[in-house]
C-alpha atoms as a PDB file:
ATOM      1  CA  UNK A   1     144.149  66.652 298.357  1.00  0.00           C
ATOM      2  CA  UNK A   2     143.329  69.687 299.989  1.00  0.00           C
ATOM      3  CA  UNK A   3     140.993  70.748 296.900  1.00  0.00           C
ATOM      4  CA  UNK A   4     137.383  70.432 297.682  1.00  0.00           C
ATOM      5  CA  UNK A   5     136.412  69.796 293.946  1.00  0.00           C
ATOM      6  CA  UNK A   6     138.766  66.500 293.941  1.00  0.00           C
ATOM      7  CA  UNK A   7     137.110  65.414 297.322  1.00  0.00           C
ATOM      8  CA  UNK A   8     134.423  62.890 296.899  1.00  0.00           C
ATOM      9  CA  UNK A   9     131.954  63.617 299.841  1.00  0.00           C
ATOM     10  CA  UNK A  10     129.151  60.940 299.649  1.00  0.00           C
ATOM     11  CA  UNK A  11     126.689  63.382 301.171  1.00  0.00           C
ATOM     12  CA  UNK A  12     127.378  66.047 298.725  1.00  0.00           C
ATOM     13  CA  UNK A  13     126.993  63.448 295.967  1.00  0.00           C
ATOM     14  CA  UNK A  14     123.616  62.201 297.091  1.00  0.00           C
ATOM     15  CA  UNK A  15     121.859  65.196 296.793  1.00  0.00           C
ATOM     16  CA  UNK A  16     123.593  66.170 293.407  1.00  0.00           C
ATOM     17  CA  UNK A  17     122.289  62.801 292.199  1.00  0.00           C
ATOM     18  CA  UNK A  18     119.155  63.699 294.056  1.00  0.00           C
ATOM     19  CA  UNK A  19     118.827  66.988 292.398  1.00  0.00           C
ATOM     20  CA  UNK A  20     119.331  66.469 289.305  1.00  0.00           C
ATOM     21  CA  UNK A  21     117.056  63.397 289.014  1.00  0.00           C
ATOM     22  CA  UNK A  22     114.601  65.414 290.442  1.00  0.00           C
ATOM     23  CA  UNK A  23     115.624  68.076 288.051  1.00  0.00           C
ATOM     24  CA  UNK A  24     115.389  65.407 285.765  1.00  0.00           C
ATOM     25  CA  UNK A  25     112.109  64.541 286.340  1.00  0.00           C
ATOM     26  CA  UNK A  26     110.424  67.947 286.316  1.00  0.00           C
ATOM     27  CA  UNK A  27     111.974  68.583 282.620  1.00  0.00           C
ATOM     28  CA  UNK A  28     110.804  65.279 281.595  1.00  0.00           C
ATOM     29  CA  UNK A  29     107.065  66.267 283.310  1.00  0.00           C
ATOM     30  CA  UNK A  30     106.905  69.704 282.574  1.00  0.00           C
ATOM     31  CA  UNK A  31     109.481  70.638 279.696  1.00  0.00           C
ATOM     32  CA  UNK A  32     110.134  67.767 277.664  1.00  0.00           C
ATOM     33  CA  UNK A  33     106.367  66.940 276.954  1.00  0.00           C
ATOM     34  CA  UNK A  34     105.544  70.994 275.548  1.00  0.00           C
ATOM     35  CA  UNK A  35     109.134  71.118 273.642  1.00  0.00           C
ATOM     36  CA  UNK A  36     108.007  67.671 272.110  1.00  0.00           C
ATOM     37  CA  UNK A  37     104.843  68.768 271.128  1.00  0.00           C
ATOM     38  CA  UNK A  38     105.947  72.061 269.657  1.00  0.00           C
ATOM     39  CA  UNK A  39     108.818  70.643 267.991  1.00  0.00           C
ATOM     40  CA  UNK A  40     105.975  67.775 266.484  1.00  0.00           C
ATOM     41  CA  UNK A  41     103.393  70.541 265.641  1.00  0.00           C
ATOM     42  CA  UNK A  42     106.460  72.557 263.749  1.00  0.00           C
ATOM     43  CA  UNK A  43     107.466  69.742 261.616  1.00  0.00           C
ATOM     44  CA  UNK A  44     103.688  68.664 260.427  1.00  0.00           C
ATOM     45  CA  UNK A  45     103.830  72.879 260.155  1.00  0.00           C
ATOM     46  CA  UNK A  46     106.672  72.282 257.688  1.00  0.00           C
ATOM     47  CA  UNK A  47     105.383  68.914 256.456  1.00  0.00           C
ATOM     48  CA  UNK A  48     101.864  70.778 255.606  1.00  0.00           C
ATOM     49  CA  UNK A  49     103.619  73.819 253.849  1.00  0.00           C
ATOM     50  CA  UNK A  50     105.709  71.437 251.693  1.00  0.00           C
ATOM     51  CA  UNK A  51     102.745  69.565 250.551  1.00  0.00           C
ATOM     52  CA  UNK A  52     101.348  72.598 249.712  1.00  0.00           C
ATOM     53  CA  UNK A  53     103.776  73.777 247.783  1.00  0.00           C
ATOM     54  CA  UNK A  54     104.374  70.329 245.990  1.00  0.00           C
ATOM     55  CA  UNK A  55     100.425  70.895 245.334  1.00  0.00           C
ATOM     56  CA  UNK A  56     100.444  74.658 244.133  1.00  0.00           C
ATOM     57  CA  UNK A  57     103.359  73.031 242.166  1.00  0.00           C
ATOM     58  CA  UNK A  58     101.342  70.564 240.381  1.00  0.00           C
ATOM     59  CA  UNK A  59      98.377  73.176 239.983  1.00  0.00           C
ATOM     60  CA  UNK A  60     100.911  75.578 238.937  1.00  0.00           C
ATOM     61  CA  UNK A  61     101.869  72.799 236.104  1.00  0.00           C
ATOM     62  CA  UNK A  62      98.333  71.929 235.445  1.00  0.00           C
ATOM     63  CA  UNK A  63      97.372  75.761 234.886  1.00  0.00           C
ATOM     64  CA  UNK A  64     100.154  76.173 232.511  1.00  0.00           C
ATOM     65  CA  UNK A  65      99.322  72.981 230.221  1.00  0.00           C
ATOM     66  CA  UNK A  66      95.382  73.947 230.168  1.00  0.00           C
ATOM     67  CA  UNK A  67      96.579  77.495 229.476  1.00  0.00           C
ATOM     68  CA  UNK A  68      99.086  76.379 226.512  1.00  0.00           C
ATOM     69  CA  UNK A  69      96.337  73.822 225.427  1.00  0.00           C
ATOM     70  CA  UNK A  70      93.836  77.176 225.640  1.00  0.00           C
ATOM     71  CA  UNK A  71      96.263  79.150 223.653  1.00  0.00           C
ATOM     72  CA  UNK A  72      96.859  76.775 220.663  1.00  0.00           C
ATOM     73  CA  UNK A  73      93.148  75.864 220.640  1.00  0.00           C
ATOM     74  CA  UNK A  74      92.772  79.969 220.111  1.00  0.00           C
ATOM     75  CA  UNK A  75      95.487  79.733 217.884  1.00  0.00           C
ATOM     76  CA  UNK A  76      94.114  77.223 215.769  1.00  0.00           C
ATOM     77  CA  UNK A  77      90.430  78.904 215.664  1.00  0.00           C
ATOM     78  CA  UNK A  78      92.347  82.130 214.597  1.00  0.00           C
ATOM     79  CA  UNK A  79      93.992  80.499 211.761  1.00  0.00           C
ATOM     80  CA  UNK A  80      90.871  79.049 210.978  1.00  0.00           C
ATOM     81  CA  UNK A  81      88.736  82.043 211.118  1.00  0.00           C
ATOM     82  CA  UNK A  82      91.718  83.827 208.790  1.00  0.00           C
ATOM     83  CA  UNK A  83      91.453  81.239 206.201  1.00  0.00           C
ATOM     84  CA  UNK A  84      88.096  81.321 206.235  1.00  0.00           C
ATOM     85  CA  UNK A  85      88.204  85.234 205.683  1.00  0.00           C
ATOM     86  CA  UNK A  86      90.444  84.882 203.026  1.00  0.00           C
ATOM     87  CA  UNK A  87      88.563  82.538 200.951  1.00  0.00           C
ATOM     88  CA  UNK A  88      85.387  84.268 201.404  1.00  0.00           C
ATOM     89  CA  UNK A  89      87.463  87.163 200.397  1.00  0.00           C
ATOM     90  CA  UNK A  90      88.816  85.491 197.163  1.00  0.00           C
ATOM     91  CA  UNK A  91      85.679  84.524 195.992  1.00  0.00           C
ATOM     92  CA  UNK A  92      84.162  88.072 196.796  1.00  0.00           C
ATOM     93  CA  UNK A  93      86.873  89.534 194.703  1.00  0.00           C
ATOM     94  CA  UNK A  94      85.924  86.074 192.087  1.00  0.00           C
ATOM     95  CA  UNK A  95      82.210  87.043 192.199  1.00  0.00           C
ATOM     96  CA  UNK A  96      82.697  90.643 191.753  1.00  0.00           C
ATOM     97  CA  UNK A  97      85.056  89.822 188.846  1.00  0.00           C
ATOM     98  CA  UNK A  98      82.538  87.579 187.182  1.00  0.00           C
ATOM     99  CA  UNK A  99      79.780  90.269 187.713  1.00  0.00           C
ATOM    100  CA  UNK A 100      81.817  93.221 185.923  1.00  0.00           C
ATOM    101  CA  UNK A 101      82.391  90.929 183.277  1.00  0.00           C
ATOM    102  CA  UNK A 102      79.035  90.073 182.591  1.00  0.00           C
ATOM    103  CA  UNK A 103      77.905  93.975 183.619  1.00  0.00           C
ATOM    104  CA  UNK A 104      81.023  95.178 180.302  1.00  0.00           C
ATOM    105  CA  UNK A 105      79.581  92.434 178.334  1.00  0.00           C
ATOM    106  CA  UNK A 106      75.834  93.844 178.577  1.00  0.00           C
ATOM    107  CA  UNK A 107      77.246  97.419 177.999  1.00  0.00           C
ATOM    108  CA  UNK A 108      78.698  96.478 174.781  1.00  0.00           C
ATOM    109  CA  UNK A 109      76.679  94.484 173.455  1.00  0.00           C
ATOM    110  CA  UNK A 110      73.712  97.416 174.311  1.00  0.00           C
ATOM    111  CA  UNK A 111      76.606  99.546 172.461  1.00  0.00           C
ATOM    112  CA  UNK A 112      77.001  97.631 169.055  1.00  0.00           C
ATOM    113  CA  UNK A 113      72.788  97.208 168.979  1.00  0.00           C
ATOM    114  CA  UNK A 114      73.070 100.952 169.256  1.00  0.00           C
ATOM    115  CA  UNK A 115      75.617 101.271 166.541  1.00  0.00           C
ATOM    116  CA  UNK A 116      73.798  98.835 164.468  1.00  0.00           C
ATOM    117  CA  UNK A 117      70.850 101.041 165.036  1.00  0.00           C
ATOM    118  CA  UNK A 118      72.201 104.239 163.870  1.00  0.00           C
ATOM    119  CA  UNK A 119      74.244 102.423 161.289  1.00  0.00           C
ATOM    120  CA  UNK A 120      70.759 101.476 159.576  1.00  0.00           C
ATOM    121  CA  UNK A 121      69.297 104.347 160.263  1.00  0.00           C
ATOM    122  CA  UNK A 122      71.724 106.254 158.783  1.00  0.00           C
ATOM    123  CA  UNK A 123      71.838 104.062 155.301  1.00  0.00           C
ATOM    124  CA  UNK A 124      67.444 104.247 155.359  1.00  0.00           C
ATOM    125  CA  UNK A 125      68.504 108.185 155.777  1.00  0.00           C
ATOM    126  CA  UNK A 126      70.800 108.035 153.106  1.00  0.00           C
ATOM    127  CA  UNK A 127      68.981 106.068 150.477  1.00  0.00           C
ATOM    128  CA  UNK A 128      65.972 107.968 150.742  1.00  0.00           C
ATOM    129  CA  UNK A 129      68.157 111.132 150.172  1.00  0.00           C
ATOM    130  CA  UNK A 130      69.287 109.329 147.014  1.00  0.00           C
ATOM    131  CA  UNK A 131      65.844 108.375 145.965  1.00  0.00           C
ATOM    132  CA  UNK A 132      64.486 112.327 146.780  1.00  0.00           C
ATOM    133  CA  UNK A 133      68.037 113.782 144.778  1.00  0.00           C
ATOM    134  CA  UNK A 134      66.945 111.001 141.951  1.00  0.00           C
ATOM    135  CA  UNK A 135      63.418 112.167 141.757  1.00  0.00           C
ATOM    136  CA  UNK A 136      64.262 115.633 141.569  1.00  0.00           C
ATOM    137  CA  UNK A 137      66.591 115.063 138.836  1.00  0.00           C
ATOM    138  CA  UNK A 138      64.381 113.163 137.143  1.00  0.00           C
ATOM    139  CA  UNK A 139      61.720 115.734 137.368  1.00  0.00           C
ATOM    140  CA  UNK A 140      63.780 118.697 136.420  1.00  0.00           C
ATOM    141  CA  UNK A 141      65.109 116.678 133.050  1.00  0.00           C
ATOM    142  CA  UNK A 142      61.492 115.787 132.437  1.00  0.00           C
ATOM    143  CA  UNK A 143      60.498 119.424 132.524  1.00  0.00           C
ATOM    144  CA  UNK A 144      63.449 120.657 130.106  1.00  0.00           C
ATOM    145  CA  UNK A 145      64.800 118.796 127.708  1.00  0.00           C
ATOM    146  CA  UNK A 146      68.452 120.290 127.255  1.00  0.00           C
ATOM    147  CA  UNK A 147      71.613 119.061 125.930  1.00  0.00           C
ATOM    148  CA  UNK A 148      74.348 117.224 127.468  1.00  0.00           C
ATOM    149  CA  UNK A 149      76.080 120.239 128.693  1.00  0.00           C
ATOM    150  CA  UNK A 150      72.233 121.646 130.325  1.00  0.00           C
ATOM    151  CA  UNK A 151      71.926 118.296 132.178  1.00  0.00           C
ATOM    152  CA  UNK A 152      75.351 118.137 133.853  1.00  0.00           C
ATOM    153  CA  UNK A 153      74.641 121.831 134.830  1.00  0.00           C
ATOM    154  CA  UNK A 154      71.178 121.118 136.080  1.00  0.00           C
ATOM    155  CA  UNK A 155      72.710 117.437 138.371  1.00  0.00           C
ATOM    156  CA  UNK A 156      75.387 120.079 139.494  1.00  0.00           C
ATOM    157  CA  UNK A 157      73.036 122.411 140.395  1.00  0.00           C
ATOM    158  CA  UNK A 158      70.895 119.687 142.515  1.00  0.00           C
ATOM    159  CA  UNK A 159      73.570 118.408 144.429  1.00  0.00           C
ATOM    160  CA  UNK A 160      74.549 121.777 145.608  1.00  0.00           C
ATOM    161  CA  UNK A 161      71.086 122.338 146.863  1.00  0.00           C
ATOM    162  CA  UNK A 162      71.109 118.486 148.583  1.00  0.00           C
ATOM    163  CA  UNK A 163      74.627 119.744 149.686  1.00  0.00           C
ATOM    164  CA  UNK A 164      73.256 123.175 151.303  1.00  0.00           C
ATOM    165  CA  UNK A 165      70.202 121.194 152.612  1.00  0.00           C
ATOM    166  CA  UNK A 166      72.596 118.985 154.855  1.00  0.00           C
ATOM    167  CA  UNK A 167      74.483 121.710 156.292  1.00  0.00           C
ATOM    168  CA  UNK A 168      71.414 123.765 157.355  1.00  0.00           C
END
């Protein structure tokens, strides 16, 4: 056993023992207490960014149920608002109906008092034509008295002057 790595040598062991308890001991002091603590203040690191994110999550969730709440409250109003404009539309387009109605009504009846009008004026125009042509007639057989044939010349002869009165 000529190998010095086989060989125990109780001196050799001491201080190994001795060194690395020491060694030991420093870590634990010096090392172990800072790795600790940083490995600590990473995990509540990662333990605060999760929570965060599980909160920005629930926001996140919140946000999008007030905003789909928002949009079929809007949604709703605009329906609203259309059916609204549409009736008030139908019953502009009702209302201006009626009034045309009652506006062609006025018109015509204004027309047939108009045509009534000129309809009796025109039968006061014509009888007193009939009365004048009568009168004249009567006046020109008072003045002459003729035979049959001299009276149906003289009426022809007055209606051809009531005839070329009209046309002038």
């Amino acid at each position: 056993m000529d190998n010095p790595l086989v060989q125990l040598d109780p001196g050799l062991f001491f201080w190994t023992i001795a060194v690395f308890l020491t060694l030991l001991f420093l870590l634990k002091k010096f090392a172990w207490g800072p790795l600790l603590a940083a490995l600590e203040e990473r995990r509540a690191g990662i333990r605060k960014s999760l929570d965060d994110a599980d909160t920005a999550k629930r926001e996140l969730a919140e946000l999008q149920s007030t905003t789909s709440a928002l949009i079929g409250k809007a949604r709703t109003e605009a329906d609203a608002i259309l059916s609204e404009a549409r009736a008030d539309g139908a019953k502009i387009r009702q209302e201006l109906r009626e009034l045309a109605q009652q506006e062609a009504q006025a018109i015509k009846h204004d027309a047939q008092q108009q045509i009534q009008l000129e309809r009796d004026r025109t039968v006061s125009e014509l009888r007193r034509e009939a009365v004048e042509l009568s009168v004249m007639i009567a006046s020109k057989l008072i003045r002459r008295n003729l035979t049959r044939e001299d009276n149906a010349a003289l009426i022809d002869e007055a209606l051809q002057q009531v005839d070329s009165n009209r046309i002038q």
